[in-house]
C-alpha atoms as a PDB file:
ATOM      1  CA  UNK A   1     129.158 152.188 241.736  1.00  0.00           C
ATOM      2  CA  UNK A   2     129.519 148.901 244.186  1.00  0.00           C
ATOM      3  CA  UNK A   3     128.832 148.286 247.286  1.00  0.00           C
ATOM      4  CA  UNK A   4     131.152 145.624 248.023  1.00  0.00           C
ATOM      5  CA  UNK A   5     133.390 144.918 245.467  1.00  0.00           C
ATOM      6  CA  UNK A   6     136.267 142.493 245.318  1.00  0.00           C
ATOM      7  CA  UNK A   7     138.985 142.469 242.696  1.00  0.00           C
ATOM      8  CA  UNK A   8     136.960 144.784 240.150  1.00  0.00           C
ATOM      9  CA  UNK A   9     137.647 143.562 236.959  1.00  0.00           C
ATOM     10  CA  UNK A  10     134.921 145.651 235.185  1.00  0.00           C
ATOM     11  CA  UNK A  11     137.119 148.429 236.658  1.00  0.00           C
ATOM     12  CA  UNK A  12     140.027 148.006 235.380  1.00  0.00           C
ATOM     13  CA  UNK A  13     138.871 147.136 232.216  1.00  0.00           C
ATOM     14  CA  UNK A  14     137.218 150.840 231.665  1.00  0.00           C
ATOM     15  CA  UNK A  15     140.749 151.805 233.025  1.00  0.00           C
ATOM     16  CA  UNK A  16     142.474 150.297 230.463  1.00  0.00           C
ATOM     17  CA  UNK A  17     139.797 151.613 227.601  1.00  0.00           C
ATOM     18  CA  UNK A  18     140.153 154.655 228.820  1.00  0.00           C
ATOM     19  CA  UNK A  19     136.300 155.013 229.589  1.00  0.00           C
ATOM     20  CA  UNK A  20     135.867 157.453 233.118  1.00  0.00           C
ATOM     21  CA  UNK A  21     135.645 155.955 235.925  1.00  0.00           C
ATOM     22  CA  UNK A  22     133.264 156.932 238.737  1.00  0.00           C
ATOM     23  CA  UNK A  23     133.111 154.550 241.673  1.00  0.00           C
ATOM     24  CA  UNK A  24     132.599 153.915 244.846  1.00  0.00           C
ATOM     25  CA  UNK A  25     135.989 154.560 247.493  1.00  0.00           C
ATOM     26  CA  UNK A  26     135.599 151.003 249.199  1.00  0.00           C
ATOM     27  CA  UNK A  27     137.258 147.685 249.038  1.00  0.00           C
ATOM     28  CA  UNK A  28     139.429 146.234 246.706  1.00  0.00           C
ATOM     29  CA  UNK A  29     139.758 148.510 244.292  1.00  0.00           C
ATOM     30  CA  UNK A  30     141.273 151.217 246.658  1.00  0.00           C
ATOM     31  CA  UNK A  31     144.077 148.853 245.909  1.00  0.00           C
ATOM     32  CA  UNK A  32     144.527 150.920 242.436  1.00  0.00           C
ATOM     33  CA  UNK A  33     141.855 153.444 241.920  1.00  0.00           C
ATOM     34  CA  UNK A  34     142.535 157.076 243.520  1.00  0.00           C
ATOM     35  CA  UNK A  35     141.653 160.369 242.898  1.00  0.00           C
ATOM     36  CA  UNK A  36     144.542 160.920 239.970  1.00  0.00           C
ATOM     37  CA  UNK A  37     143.171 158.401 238.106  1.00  0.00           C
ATOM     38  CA  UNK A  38     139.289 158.064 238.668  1.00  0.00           C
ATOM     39  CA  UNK A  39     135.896 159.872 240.280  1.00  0.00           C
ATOM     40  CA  UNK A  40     135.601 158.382 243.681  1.00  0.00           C
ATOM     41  CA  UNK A  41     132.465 158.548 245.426  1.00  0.00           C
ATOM     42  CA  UNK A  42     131.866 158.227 249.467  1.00  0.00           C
ATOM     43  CA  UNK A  43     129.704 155.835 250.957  1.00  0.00           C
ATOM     44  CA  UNK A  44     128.209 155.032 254.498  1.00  0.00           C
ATOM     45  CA  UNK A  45     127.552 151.804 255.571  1.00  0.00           C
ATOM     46  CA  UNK A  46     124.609 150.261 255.088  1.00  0.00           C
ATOM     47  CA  UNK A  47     123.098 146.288 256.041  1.00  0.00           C
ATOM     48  CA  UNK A  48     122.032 143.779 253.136  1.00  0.00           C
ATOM     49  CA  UNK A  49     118.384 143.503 253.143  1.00  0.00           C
ATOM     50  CA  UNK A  50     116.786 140.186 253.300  1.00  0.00           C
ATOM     51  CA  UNK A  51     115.691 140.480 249.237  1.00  0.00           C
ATOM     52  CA  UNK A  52     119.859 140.549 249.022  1.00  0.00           C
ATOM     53  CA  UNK A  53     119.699 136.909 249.399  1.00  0.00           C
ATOM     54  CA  UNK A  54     122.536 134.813 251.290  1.00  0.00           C
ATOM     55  CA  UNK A  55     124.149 138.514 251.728  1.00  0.00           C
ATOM     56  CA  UNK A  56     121.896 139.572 254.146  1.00  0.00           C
ATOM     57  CA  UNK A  57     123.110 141.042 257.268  1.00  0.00           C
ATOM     58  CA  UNK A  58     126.120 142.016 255.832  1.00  0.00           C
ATOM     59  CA  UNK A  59     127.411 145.459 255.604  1.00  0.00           C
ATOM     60  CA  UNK A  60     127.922 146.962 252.459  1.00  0.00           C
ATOM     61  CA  UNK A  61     129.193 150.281 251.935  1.00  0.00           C
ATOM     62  CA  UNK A  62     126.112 152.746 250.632  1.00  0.00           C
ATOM     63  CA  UNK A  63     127.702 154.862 247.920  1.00  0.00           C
ATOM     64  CA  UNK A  64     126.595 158.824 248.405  1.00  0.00           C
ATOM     65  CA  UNK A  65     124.140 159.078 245.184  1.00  0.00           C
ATOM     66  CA  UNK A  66     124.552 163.075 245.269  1.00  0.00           C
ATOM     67  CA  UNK A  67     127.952 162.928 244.686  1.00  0.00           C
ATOM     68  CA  UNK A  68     128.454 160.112 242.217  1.00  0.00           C
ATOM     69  CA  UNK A  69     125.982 162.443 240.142  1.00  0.00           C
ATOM     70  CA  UNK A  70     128.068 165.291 240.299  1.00  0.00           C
ATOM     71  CA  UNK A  71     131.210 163.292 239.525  1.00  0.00           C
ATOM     72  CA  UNK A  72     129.624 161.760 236.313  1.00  0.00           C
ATOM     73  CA  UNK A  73     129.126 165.147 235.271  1.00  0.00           C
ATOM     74  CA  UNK A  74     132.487 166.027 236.202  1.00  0.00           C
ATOM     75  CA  UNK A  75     133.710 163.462 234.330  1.00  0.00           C
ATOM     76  CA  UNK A  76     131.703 163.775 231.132  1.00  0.00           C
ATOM     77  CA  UNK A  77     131.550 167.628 230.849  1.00  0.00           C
ATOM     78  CA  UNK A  78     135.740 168.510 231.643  1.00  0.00           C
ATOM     79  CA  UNK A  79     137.240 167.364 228.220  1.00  0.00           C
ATOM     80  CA  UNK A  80     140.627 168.124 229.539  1.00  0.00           C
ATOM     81  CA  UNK A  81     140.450 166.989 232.912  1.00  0.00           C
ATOM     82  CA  UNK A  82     138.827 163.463 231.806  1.00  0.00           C
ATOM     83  CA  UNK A  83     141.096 162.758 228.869  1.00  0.00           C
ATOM     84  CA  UNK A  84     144.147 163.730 231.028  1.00  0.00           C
ATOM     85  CA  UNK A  85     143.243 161.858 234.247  1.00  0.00           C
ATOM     86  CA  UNK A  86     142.251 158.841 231.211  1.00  0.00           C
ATOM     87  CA  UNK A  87     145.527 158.556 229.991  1.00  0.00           C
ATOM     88  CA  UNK A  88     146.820 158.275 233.878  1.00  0.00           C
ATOM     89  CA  UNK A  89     143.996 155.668 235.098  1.00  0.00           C
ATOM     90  CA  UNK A  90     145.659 153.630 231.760  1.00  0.00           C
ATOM     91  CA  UNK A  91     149.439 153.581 232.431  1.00  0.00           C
ATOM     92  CA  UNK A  92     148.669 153.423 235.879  1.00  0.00           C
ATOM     93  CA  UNK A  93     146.445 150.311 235.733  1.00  0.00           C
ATOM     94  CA  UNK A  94     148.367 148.799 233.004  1.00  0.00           C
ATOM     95  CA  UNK A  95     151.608 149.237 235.302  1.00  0.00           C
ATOM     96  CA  UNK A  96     150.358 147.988 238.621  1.00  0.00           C
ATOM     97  CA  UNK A  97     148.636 144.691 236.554  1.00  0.00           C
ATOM     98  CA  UNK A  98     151.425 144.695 234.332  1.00  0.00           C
ATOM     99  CA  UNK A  99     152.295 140.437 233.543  1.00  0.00           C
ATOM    100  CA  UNK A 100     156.381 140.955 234.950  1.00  0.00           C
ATOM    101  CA  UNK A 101     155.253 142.870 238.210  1.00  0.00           C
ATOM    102  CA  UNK A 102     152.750 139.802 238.990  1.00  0.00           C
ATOM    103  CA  UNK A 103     154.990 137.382 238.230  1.00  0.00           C
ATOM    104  CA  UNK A 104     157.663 138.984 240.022  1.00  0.00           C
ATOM    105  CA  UNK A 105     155.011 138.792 242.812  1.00  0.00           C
ATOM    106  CA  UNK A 106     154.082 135.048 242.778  1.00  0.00           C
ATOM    107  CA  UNK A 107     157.429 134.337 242.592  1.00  0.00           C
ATOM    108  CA  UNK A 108     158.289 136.398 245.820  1.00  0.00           C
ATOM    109  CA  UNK A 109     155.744 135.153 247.241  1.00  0.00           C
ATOM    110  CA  UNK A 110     156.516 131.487 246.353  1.00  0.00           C
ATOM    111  CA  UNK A 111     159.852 131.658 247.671  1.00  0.00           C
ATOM    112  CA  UNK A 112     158.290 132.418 251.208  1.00  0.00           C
ATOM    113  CA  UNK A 113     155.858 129.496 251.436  1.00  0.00           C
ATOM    114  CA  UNK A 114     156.713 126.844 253.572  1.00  0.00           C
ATOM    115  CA  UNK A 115     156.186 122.903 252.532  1.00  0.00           C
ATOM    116  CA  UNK A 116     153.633 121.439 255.120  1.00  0.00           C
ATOM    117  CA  UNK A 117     155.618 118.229 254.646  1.00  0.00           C
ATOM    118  CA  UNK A 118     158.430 117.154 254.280  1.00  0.00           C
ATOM    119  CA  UNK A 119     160.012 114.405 251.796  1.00  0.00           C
ATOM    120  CA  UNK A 120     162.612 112.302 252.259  1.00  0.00           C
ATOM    121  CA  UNK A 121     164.831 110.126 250.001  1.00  0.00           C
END
């Protein structure tokens, strides 16, 4: 569980093990977790506290404890369900990191930058 999380690289590792995944539904890894292919758990917001150092005053996302219990237990007592939805969260991960679609990517995204200069002969 996070409560702000950026890329998620510990994520998509377990993804690509093929180790459940329960998580929190918030930030940047809604960009390739979903139900199909992982637990997700709700959150509320919730404000760093000042023993959260420089993050304090920020809001986080408060993940719903309850629930990410019950999911873990979904996920470790359905032997079907969690090898099935597994084998998804792997192809699925491994597709949407996959080396050709981020070059393919960069290089799209490349082509639309603009030089801030220009150079002349």
């Amino acid at each position: 569980l996070h409560r702000a999380e950026g890329l998620g690289l510990s994520l998509i590792d377990a993804m690509r093990l093929g180790v459940p995944l329960v998580t929190t539904d918030y930030s940047g890894p809604c960009d390739f977790v979903n139900e199909e292919n992982a637990w997700l758990v709700p959150w509320t917001y919730c404000s760093a506290q000042w023993e959260d150092g420089p993050y304090f005053g920020s809001l986080w996302a408060d993940p719903d404890l309850e629930v990410a219990a019950r999911r873990i237990s979904e996920a470790l007592c359905s032997n079907n369900g969690t090898s099935a939805k597994t084998a998804i969260a792997k192809a699925q991960v491994e597709a949407y990191f996959a080396p050709v679609r981020t070059g393919r990517i960069i290089a799209e995204t490349l082509g639309q930058a603009r030089p801030h200069f220009t150079q002349e002969a």
